[in-house]
Structure formats: C-alpha cells, structure tokens
Protein backbone atom coordinates (compact mmCIF):
# COMPACT_ATOMS: atom_id res chain seq x y z
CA UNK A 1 -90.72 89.70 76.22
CA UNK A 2 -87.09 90.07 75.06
CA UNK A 3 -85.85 88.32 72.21
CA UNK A 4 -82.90 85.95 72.96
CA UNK A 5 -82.04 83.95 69.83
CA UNK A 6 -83.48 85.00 66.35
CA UNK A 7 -82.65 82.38 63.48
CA UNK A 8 -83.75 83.19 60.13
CA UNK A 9 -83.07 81.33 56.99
CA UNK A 10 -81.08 78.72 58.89
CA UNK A 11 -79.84 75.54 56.60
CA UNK A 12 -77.15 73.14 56.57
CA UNK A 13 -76.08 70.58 54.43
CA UNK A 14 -73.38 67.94 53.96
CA UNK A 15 -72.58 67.94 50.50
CA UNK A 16 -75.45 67.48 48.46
CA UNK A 17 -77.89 66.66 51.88
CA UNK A 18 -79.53 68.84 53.11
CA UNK A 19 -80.71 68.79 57.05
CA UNK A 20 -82.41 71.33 57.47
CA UNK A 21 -83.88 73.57 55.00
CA UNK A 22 -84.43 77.65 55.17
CA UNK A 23 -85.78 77.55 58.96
CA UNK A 24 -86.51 80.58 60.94
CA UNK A 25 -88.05 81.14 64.85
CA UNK A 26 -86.93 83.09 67.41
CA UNK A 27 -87.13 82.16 70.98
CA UNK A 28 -87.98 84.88 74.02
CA UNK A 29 -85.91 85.04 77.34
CA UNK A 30 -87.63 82.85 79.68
CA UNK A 31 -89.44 80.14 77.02
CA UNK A 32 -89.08 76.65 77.29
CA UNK A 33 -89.28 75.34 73.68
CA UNK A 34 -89.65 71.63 73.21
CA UNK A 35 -88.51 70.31 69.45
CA UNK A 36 -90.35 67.02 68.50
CA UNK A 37 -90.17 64.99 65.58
CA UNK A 38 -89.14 61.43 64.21
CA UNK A 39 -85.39 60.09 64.67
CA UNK A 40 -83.19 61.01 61.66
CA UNK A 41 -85.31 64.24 61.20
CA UNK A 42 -82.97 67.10 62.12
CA UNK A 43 -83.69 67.89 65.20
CA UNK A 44 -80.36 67.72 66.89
CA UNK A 45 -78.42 69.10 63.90
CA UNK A 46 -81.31 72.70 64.79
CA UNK A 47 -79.95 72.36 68.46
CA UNK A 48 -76.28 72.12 67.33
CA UNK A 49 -76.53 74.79 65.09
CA UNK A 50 -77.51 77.23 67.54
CA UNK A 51 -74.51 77.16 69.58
CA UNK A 52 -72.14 76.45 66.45
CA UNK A 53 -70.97 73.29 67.71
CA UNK A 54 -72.45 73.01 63.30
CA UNK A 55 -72.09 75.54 61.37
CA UNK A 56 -74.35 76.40 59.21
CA UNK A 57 -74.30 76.37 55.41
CA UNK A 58 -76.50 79.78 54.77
CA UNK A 59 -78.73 81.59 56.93
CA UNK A 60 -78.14 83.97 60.28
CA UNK A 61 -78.48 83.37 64.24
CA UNK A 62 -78.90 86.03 66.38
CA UNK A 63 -78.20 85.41 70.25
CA UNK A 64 -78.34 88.23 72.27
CA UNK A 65 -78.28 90.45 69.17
CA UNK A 66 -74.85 89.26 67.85
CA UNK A 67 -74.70 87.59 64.90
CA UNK A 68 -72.87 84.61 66.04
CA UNK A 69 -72.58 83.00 62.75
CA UNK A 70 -69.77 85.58 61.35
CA UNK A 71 -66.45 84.87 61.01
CA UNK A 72 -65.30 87.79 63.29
CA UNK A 73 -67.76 86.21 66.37
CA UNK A 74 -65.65 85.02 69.15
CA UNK A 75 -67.74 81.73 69.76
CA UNK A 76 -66.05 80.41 72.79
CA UNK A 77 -67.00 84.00 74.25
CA UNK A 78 -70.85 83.14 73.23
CA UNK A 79 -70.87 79.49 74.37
CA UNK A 80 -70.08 80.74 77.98
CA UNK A 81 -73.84 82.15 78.07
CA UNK A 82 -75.22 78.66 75.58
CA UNK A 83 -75.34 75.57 78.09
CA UNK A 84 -75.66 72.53 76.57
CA UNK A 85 -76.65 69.32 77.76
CA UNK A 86 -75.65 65.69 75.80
CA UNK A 87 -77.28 62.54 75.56
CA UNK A 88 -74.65 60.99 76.94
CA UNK A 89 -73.32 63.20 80.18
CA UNK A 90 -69.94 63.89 78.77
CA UNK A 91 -68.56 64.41 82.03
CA UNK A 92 -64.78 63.99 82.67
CA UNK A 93 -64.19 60.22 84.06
CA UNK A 94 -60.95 61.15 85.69
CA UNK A 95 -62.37 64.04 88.02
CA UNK A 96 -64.49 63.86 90.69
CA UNK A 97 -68.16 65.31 90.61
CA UNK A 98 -67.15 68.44 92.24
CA UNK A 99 -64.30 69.12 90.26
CA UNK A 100 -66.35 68.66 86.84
CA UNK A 101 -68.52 71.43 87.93
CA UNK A 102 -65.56 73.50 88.88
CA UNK A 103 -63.59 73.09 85.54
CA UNK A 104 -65.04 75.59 83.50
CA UNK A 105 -65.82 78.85 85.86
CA UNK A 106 -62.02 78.11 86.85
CA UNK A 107 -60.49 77.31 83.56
CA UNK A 108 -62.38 80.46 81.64
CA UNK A 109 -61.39 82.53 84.67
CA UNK A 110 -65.17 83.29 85.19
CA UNK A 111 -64.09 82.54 89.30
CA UNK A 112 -61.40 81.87 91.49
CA UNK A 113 -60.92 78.21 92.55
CA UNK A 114 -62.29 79.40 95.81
CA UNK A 115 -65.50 80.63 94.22
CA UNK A 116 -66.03 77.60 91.94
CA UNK A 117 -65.44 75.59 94.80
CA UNK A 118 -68.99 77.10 96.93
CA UNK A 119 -70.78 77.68 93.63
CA UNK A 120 -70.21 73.85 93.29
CA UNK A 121 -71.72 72.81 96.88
CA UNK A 122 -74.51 75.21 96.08
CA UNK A 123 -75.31 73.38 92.94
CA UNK A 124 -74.79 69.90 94.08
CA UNK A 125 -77.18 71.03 97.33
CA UNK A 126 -79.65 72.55 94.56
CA UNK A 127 -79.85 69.01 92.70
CA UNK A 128 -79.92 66.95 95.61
CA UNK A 129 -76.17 65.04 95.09
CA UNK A 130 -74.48 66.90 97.89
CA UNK A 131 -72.68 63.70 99.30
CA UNK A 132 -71.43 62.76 95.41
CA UNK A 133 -68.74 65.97 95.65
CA UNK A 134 -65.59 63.64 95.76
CA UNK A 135 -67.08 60.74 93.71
CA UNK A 136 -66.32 60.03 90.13
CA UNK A 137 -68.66 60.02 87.28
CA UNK A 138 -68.39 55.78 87.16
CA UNK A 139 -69.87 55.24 90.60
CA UNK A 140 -72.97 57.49 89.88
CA UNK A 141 -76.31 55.97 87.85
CA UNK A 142 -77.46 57.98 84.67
CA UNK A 143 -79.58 59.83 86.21
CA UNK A 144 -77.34 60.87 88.89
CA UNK A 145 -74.95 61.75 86.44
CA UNK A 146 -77.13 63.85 84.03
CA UNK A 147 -78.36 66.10 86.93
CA UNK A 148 -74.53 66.35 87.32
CA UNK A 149 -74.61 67.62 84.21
CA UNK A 150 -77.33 69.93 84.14
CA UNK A 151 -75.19 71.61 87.60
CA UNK A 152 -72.10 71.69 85.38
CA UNK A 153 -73.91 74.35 82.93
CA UNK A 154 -75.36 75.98 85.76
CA UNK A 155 -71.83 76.82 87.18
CA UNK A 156 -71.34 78.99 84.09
CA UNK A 157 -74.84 81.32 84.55
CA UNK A 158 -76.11 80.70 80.88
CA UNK A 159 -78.46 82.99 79.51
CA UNK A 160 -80.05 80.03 77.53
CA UNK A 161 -79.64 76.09 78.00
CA UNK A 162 -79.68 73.96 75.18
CA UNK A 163 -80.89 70.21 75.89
CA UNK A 164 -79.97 67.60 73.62
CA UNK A 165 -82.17 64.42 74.32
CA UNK A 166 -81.18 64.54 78.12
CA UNK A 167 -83.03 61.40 78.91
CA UNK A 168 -82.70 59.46 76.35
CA UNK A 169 -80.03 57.35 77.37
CA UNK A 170 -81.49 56.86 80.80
CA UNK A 171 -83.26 54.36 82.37
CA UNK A 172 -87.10 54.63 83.04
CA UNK A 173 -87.08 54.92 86.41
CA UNK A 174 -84.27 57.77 86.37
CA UNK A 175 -86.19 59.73 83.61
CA UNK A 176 -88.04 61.31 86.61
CA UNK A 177 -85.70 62.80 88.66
CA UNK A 178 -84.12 64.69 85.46
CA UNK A 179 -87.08 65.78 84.28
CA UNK A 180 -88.28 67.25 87.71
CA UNK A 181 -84.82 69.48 87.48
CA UNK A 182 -85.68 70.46 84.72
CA UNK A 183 -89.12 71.64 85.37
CA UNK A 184 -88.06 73.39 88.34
CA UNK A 185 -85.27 75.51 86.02
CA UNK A 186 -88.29 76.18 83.55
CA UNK A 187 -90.40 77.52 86.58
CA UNK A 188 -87.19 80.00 86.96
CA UNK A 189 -87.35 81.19 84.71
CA UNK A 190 -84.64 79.72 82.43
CA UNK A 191 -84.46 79.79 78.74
CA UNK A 192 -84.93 76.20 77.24
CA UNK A 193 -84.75 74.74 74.17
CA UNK A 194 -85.08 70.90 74.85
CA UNK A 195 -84.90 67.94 71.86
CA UNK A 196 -87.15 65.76 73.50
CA UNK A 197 -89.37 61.94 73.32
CA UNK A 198 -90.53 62.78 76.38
CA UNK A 199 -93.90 63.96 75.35
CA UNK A 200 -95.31 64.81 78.55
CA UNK A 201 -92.73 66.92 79.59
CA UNK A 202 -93.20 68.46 76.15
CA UNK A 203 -97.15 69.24 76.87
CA UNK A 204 -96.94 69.71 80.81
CA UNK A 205 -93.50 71.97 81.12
CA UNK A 206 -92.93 73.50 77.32
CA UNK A 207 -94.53 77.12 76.34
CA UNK A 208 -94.14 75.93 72.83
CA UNK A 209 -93.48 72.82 71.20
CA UNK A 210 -91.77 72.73 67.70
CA UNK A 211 -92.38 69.92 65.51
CA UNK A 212 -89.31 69.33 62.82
CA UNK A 213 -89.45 66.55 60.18
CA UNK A 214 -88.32 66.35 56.28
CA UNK A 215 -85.69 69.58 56.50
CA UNK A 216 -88.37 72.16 58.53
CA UNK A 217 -90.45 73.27 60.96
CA UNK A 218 -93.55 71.55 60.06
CA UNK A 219 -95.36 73.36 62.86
CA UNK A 220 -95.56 75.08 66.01
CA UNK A 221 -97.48 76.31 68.83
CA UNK A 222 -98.79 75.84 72.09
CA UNK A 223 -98.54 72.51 73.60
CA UNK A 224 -102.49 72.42 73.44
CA UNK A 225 -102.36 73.58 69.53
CA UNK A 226 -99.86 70.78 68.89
CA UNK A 227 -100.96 67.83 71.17
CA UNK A 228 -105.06 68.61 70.68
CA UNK A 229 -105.24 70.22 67.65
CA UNK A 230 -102.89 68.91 65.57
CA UNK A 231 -102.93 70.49 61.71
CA UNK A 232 -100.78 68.39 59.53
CA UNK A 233 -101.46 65.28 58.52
CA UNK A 234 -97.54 64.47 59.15
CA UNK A 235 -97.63 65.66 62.84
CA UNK A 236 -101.03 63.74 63.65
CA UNK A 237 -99.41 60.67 62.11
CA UNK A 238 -96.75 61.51 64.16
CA UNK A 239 -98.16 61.39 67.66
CA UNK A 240 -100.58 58.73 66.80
CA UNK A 241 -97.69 56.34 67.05
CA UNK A 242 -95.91 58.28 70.12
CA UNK A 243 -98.87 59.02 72.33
C-alpha cells in the first residue's frame, strides 16, 4: 500500500511544554487509524499538527510526499486534499445546509456554482439529509449537523480526512448515526485518522489504533493487539477504566 502521510520526529511545544515529544508513524492510503488516550494527553494537538492548523516545533510531515512543514509549502493548497472534522460542527450559522457544503468547491474555484450546487444534493442524498438543503445549521440536532459536516469535507474530494472527536459533543442517541457514516467512508475506502472515546468504533471500524499519553505514542497495533493484548501497563490501566 501507498504511503500517504509520513511523520517523523514530530514535536511541539509551547514554551517550555512540551505536547508531544519526537513522534513518528506513517499512515497508508486507505487506513482508518483510531488515536486513543486520556484527555489532556495530546491527542488533538497530533491531529492538528498534521494539517498545520499547529505547527510544529521540530520534526517533518510528509503528505503525499511534500514536505508540508516548510516554509515554501503552500498549505491552503494541501488542506484542499486534508478534511477535517471538529468537535463542534463549525458550520456557518448564517447559510443554509446546502450552501455550507457549497462554500468551499465554489470559493477555491474547485467548481462552478452549478457544479457545487449537484455535488451538494449528491452528498446530502449520500447522508440521508436531503430535505435539510435550505435549512440552517440552528434547526438541525448534533447529529444532523455533524453528518453535515462530514458532507462539507466530502465536497472538496480529500485524499485523507482528519476527525477530531466527532462525537463527542453529541448526544447518545445521535452518536449512532455519525458513526455509521463513518464506517461506511472507512469501507470506501477513505483514509482516516479519527481522535476518538468511542472505543468500539475504535476496535470494530479502525485497521490500527494508536494509543498517545505523556508526549508519545505509547503503542500501536491492531485493534485486537491493543484491546486483547494490551502491553503497557499505562494502556491496560487505561482501558480498564474505559471499557
């Protein structure tokens, strides 16, 4: 398989604090990587990094064999093929649903209005919100909104999807129907790299699961190496108290 994103030597620090300490991994087209650990640990600062929304203190990312961590990188240019997904939707309150998927393609000049305009009823269709296309983002639930979301990187093609938490800020019942999207882009074929609690999703839907705490990868491997045959003492702490 093709290597997508190599990192090697990553770290970042604020000041004298450092987040993350000298990681490296590299991620294949087509993986779905879940990152697990404890809050506080890192694990959204790693996902940040890799689309430069940080930037790094020392250490190189490779996406698509560009170093996008130089100074001569056009990083708008790379973020077009990084999709990310918040927490917290971040979708624009004063346009309606169809027009937040449209903003980008059209703004970037990736497609004319007129193409934005069916690659947005295809993607509303493909998550199931079809009759939301001239609602705004207040009338929709959480759930409704993040799958919202998850069409609004879709409009741009991404090469690679970067999830940040997705349902965290969801009610239970609405974890679902997220979740479900997001097994059917892993089945895809789409490259994933998803900060997650969701633990099943992690060991049902993830090729690999990543476990960061205290600055670095503490481990890695299979869902069945990390959930059944935990190594460190810190990551079989870990999902004692989660599982």
């Amino acid at each position: 398989m093709e290597t997508l994103l190599f990192v090697e030597g990553l770290t970042k620090a604020y000041g004298d604090h450092v987040v993350l300490d000298n990681i490296s991994t590299e991620v294949k087209r087509g993986e779905v990587i879940a990152i697990i650990g404890p809050s506080g640990c890192g694990k959204s600062t790693f996902l940040r990094s890799l689309n430069q929304l940080e930037k790094i203190t020392s250490g190189c990312i490779l996406f698509e064999g560009v170093d996008i961590t130089g100074s001569s990188v056009d990083i708008n240019n790379i973020r077009r093929k990084i999709g990310m997904v918040f927490q917290q939707f971040n979708l624009f309150p004063h346009m309606t649903i169809k027009e937040n998927i449209m903003f980008a393609p059209v703004k970037l000049k990736e497609m004319t209005r007129e193409e934005a305009s069916k690659k947005a009823e295809e993607l509303l269709k493909r998550v199931g919100l079809s009759d939301k296309a001239d609602a705004y983002p207040d009338m929709l639930s959480g759930g409704q909104k993040q799958r919202i979301a998850i069409a609004r990187t879709l409009a741009m093609n991404p090469d690679l999807i970067l999830f940040d938490e997705p349902t965290s800020a969801l009610d239970p019942e609405m974890v679902g129907e997220v979740l479900a999207l997001m097994n059917e882009l892993a089945q895809e074929g789409m490259t994933m790299i998803v900060v997650t609690h969701e633990m099943g999703f992690a060991r049902e839907v993830a090729n690999r699961v990543m476990f960061i705490d205290e600055k670095h990868i503490k481990e890695e491997g299979t869902p069945e190496e990390i959930f059944e045959n935990p190594k460190s003492p810190r990551l079989k702490e870990f999902l004692s108290k989660v599982l």
